[in-house]
Protein backbone atom coordinates (compact mmCIF):
# COMPACT_ATOMS: atom_id res chain seq x y z
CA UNK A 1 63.04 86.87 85.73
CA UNK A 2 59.42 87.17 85.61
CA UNK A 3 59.58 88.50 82.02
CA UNK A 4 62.03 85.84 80.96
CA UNK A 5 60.06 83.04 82.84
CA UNK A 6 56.47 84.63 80.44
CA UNK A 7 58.37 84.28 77.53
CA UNK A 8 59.64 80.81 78.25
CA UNK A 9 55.46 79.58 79.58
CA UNK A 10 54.95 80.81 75.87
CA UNK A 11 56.86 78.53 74.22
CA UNK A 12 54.60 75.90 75.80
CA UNK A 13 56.41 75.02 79.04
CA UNK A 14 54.73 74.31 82.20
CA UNK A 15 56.61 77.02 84.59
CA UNK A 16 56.57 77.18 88.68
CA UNK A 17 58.55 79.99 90.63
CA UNK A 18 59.38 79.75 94.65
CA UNK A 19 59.75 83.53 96.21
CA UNK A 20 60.10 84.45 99.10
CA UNK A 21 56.23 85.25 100.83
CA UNK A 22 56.22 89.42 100.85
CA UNK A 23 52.89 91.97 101.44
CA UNK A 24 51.65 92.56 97.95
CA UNK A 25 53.12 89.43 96.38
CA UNK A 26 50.25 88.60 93.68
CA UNK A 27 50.45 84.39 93.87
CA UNK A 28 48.98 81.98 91.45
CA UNK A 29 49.34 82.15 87.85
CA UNK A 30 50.58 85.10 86.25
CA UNK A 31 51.59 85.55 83.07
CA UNK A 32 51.38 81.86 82.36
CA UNK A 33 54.07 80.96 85.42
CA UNK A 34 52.56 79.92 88.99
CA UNK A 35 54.05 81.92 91.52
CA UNK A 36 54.30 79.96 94.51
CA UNK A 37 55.09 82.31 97.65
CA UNK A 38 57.10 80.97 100.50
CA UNK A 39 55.78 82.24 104.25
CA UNK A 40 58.64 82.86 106.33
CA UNK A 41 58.24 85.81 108.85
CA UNK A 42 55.73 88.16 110.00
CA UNK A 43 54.88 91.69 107.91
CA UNK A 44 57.43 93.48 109.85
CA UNK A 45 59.74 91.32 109.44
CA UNK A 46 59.75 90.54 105.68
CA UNK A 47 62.57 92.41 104.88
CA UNK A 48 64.08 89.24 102.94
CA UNK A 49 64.67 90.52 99.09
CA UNK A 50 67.08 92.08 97.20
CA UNK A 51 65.24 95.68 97.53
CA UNK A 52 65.66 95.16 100.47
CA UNK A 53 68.53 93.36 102.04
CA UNK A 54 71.02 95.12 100.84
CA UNK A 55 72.86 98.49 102.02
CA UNK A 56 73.98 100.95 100.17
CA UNK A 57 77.11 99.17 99.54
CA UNK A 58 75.06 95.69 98.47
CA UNK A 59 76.53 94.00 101.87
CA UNK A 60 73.29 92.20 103.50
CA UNK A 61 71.51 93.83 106.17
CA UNK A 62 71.86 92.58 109.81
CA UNK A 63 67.62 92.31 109.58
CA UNK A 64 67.67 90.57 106.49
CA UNK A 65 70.85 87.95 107.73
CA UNK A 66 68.94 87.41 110.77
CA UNK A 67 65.94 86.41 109.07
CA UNK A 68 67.64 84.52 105.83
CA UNK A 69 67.93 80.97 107.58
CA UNK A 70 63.61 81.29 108.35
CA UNK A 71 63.46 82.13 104.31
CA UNK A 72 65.67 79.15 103.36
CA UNK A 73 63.93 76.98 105.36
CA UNK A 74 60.70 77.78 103.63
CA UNK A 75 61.90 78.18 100.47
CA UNK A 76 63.16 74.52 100.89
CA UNK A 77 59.88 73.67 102.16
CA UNK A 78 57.88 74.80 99.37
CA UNK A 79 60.53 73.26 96.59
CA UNK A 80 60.17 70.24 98.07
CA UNK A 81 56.61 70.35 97.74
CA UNK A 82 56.79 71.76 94.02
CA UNK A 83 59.09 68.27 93.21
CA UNK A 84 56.96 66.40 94.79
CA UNK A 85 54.20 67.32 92.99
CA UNK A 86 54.94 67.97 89.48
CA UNK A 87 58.11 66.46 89.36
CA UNK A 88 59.71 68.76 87.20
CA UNK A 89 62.88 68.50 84.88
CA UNK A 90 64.28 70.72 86.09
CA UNK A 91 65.07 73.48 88.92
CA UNK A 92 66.87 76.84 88.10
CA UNK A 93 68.20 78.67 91.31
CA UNK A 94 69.31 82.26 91.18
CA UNK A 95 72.08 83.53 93.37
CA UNK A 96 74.49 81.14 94.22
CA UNK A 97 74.36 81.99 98.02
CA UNK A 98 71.73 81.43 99.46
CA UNK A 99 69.61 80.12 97.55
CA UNK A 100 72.24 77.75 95.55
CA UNK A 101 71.67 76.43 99.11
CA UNK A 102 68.21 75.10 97.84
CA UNK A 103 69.94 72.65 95.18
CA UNK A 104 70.54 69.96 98.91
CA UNK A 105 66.26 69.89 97.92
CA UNK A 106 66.52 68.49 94.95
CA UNK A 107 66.86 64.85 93.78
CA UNK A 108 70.26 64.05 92.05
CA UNK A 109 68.48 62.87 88.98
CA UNK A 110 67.02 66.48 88.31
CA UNK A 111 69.35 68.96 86.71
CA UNK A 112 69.93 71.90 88.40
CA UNK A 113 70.90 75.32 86.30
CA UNK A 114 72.41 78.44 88.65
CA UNK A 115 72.29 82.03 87.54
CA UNK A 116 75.06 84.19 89.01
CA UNK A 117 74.31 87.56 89.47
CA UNK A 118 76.80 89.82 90.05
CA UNK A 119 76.84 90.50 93.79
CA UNK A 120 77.24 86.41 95.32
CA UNK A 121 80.32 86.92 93.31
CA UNK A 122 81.87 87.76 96.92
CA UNK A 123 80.68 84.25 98.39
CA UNK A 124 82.62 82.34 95.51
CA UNK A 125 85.66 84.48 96.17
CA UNK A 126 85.32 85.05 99.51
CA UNK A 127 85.12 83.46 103.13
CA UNK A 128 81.69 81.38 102.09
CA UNK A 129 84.25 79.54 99.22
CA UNK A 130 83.69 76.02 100.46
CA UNK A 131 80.40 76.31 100.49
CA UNK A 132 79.92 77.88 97.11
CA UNK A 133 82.10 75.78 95.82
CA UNK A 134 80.16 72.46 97.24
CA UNK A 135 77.11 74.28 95.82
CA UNK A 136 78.83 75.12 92.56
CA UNK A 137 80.01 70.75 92.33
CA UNK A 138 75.96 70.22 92.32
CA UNK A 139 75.29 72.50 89.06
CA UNK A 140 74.86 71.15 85.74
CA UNK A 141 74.94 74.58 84.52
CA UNK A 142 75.78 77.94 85.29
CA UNK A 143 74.79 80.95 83.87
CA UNK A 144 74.73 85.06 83.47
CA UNK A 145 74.68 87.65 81.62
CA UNK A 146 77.95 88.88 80.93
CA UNK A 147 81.53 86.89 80.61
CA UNK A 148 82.92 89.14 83.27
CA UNK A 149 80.91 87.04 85.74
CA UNK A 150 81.65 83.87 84.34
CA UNK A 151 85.24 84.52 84.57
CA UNK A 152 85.47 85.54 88.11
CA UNK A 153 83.69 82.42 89.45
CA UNK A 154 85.31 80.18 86.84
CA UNK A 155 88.99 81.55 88.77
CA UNK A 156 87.71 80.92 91.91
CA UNK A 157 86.01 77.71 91.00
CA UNK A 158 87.69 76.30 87.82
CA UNK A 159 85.78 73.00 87.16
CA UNK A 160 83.17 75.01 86.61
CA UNK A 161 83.87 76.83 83.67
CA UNK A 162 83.05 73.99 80.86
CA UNK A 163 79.52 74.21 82.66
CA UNK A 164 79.28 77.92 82.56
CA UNK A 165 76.98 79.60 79.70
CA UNK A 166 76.80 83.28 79.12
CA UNK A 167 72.71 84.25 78.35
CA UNK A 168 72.62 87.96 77.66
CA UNK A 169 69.51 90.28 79.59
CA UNK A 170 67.25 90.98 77.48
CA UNK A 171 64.40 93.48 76.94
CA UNK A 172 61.06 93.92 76.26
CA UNK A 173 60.41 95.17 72.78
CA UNK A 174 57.00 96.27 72.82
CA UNK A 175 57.12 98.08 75.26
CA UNK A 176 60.70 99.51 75.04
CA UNK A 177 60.88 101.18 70.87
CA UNK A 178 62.29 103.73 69.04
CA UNK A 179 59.48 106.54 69.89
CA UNK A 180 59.65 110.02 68.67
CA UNK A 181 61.73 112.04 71.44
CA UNK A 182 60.39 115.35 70.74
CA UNK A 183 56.76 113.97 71.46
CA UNK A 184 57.70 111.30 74.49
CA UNK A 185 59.24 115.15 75.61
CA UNK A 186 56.11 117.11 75.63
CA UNK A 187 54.20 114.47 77.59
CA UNK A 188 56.79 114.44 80.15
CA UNK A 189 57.27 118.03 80.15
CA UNK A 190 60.64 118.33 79.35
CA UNK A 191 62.62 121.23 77.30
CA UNK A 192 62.74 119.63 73.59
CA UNK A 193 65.95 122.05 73.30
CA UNK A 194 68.05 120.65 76.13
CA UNK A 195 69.99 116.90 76.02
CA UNK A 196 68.69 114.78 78.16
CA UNK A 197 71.38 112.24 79.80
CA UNK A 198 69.18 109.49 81.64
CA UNK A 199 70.51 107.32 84.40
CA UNK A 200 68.62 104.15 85.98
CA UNK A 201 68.94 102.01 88.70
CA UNK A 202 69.49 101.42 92.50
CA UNK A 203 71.16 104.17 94.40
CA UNK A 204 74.04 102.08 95.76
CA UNK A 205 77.83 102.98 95.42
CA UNK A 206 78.79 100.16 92.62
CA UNK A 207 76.13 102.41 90.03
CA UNK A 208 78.49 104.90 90.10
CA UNK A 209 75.81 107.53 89.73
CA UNK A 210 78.09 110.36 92.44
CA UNK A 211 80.60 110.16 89.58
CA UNK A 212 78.15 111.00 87.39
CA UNK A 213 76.11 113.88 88.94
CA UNK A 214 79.54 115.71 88.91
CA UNK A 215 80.40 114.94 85.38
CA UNK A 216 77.62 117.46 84.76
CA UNK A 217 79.48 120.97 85.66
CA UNK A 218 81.87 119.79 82.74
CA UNK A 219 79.04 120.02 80.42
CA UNK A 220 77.22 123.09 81.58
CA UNK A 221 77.96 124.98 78.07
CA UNK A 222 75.62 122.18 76.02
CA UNK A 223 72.83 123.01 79.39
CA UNK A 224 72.14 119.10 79.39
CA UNK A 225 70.21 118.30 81.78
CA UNK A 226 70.53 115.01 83.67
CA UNK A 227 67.96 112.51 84.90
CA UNK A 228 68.43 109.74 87.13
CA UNK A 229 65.44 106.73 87.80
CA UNK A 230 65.86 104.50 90.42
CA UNK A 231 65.80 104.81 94.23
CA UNK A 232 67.81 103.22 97.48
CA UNK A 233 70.07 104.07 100.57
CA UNK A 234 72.04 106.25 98.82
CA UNK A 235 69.42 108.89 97.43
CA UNK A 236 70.27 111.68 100.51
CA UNK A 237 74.21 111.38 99.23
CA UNK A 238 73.51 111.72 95.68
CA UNK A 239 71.31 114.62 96.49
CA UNK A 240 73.83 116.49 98.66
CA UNK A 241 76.51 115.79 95.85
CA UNK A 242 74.37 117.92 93.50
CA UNK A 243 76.15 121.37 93.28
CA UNK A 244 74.27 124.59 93.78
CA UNK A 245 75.52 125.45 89.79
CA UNK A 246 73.89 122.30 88.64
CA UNK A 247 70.23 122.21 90.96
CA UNK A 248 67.88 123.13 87.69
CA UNK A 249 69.84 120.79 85.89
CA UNK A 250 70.34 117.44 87.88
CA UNK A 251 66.90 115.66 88.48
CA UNK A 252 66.54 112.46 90.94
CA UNK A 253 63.00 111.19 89.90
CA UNK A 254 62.89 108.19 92.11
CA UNK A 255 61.15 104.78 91.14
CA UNK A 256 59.00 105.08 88.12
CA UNK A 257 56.79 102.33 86.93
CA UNK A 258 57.76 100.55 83.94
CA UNK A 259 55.76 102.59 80.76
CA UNK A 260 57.41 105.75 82.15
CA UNK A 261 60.68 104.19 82.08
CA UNK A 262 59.85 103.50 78.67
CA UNK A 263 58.90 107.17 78.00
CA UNK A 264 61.69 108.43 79.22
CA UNK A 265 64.33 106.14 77.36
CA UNK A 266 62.52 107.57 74.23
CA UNK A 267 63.07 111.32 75.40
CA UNK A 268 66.59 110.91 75.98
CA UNK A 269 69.38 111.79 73.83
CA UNK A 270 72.13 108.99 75.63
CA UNK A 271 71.95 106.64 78.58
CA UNK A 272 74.69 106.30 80.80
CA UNK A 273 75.78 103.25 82.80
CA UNK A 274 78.59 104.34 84.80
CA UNK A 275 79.21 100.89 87.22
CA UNK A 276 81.93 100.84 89.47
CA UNK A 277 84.48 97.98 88.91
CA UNK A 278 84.59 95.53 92.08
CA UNK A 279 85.96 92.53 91.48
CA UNK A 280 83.58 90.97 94.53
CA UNK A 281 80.65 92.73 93.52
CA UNK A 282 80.27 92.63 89.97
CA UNK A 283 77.17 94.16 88.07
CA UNK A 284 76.13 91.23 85.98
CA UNK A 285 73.92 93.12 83.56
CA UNK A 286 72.08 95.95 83.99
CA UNK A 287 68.95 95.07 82.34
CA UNK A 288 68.39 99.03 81.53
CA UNK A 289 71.33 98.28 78.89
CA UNK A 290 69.85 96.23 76.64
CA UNK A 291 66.12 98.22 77.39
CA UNK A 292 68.14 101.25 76.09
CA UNK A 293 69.25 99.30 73.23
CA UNK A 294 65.83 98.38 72.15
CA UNK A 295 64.76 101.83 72.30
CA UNK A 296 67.02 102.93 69.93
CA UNK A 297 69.78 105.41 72.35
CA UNK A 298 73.05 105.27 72.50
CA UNK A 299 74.76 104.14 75.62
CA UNK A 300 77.98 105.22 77.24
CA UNK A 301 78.99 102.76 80.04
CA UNK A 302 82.24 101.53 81.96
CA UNK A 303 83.67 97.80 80.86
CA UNK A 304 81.67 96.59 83.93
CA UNK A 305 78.98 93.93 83.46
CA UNK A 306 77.45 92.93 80.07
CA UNK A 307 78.89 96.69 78.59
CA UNK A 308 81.92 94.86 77.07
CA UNK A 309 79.96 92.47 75.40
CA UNK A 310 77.51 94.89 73.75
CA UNK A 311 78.48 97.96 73.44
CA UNK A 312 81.08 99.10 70.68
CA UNK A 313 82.48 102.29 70.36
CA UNK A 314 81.60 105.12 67.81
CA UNK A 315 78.90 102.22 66.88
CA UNK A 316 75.94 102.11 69.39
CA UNK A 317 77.55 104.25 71.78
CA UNK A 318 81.00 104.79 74.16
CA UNK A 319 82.49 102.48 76.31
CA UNK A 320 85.31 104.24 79.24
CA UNK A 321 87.95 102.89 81.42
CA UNK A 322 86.03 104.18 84.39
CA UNK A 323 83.80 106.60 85.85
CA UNK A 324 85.46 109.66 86.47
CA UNK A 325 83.58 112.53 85.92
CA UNK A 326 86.32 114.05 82.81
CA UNK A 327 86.09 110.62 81.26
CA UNK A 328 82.12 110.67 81.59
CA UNK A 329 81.59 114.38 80.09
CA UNK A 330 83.53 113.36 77.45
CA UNK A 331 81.79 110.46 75.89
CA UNK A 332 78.53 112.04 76.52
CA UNK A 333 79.47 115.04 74.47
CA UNK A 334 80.36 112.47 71.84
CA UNK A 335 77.28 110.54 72.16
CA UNK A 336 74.80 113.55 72.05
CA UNK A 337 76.70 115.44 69.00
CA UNK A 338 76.17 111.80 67.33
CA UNK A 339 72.66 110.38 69.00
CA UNK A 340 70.64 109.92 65.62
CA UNK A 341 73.94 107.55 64.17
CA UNK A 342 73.82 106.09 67.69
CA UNK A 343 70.68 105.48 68.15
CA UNK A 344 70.29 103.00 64.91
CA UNK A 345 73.08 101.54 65.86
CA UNK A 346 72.22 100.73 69.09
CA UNK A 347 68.72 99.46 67.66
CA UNK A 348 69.99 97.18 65.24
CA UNK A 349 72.12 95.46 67.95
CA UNK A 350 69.26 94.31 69.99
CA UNK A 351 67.61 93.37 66.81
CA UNK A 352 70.97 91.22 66.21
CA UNK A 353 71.16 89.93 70.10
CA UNK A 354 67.15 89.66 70.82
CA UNK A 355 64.82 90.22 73.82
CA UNK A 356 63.24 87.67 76.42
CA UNK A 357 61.82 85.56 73.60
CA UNK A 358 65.88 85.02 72.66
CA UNK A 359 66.93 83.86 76.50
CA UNK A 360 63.86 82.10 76.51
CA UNK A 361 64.80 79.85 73.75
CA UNK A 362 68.62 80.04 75.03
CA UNK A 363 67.41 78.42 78.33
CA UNK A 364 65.33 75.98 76.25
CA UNK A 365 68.27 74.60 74.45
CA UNK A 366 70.12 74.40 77.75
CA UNK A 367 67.59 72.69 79.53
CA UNK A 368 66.73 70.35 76.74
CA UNK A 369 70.52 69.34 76.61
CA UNK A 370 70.77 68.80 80.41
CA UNK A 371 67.80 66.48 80.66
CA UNK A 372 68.85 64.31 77.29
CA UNK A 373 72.89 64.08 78.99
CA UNK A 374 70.92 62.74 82.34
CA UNK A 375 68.47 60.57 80.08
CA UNK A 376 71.37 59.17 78.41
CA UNK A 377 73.08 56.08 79.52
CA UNK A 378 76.01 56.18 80.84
């Protein structure tokens, strides 16, 4: 969001964003968008965020339900306010529960544009349905990344398919290129003799990431060695999965901050995605797939998410039926005997699709045709 919401203040847009009020939350203008914060709880209990809701299996914390109606409120509170104010043309919720909740805020004469992201999949689909689908009745637009999203809401909630838009992630370009891997390799101290497989994301169960830790003892003959970014509640499983065999060769480096993401995308030899299909908790993106992309390495993913959409065998990289550990070992050996022919093919597909500057514009023309359908008489 925040580097999709830059992009867009560059193109000369006046941009505000509501969040929820958290320690460390820099407010004010940043980047060209004013972040607005929302106060809704003492320190201790701010625990109102995706980060941090959610359990290892993305169902919300009992802390962070308990504390989710104080958040709405002040979210509401400080929308309100924003309207008032500037008047704007319009408002762009994420998640479709809760805070499609917010769209009750806004005047009917505003447009208001949803993002779906993957995981309030379960409220459309599930026991929340009449509310999502009231919520869903006030869009003028919804969006995500992928069609796999789309779909599922769209057979849950059919009138809104002719209002639903798929927007690709996209990904920062200068800071996520086609660097020299032997080089990005001696700054992070890694053999430049060994394949590096690279992982990133939350440690939850719908990343998959178990399946692939023991995908590794059917590569051991190649000695890749596999590295996996990202933190969450299910680190201490992941690490007990690890077989004693595979200990020098299976590496959990926890959160990293962004330019060391970037370092390591450009010492790797493939990326793999390996999502876990749920049909109420869909992976909408990741955003590491199209960063992987623009950094020039081949990905092999499961058909979860945007993966469908992008990725194309043999071309920029693998896509498999799931993540089983045989099925993963397989299209990595693939990808690494291959990662040079890869590689420019994955680069020249994010060079085809774009980065944030691309949604940016995508969300311009959406917005622009929004406001000129309510502008228009009827």
């Amino acid at each position: 969001m925040e580097e999709t919401l830059s992009a867009f203040a560059q193109r000369g847009h006046v941009v505000s964003i509501v969040v929820p009020r958290m320690h460390g939350l820099e407010e004010g203008l940043r980047k060209g968008v004013q972040v607005v914060g929302a106060p809704f709880a003492p320190r201790p209990l701010q625990v109102w965020g995706y980060g941090r809701s959610l359990n290892s299996h993305n169902r919300l914390r009992l802390t962070s339900a308990a504390v989710t109606p104080l958040a709405m409120a002040s979210m509401a509170k400080s929308l309100r306010s924003e309207i008032r104010s500037d008047r704007p043309d319009v408002v762009h919720l994420h998640w479709v529960l809760p805070q499609g909740m917010l769209a009750a805020a806004v005047p009917a004469d505003i447009p208001v544009v949803i993002s779906v992201h993957g995981a309030d999949v379960r409220f459309v689909r599930g026991r929340l349905k009449p509310i999502a689908s009231r919520i869903l009745k006030r869009a003028d637009a919804l969006i995500a990344a992928s069609s796999e999203v789309l779909d599922a809401v769209s057979e849950a909630y059919p009138p809104i398919r002719d209002k639903s838009r798929v927007i690709p992630h996209g990904a920062n370009s200068d800071l996520f290129h086609n660097d020299e891997r032997g080089q990005s390799r001696i700054e992070l101290g890694v053999r430049s003799d060994a394949p590096v497989v690279l992982a990133i994301g939350r440690m939850v169960v719908k990343k998959g990431f178990d399946q692939l830790i023991r995908s590794m003892a059917e590569i051991r003959d190649i000695e890749a060695h596999l590295y996996i970014i990202g933190d969450g509640p299910n680190r201490p499983l992941l690490e007990a999965t690890i077989p004693d065999a595979d200990r020098s060769r299976v590496h959990l480096l926890g959160t990293q901050p962004r330019e060391a993401v970037a370092k390591w995308l450009a010492a790797s030899d493939v990326v793999v995605i390996p999502g876990v299909a749920d049909g109420m908790d869909i992976d909408s993106g990741p955003v590491v797939l199209m960063e992987s992309l623009a950094a020039g390495r081949p990905v092999v993913a499961t058909k979860v998410g945007m993966a469908p959409d992008v990725v194309e065998d043999d071309v920029n990289g693998y896509l498999i039926d799931s993540p089983e550990p045989h099925l993963i070992a397989s299209a990595v050996r693939r990808a690494i005997a291959s990662t040079d022919r890869l590689g420019k093919g994955a680069r020249h597909t994010f060079e085809t699709i774009g980065g944030w500057n691309r949604v940016a514009r995508d969300l311009e023309l959406l917005y622009q045709e929004l406001v000129a359908k309510r502008q228009s008489p009827s």
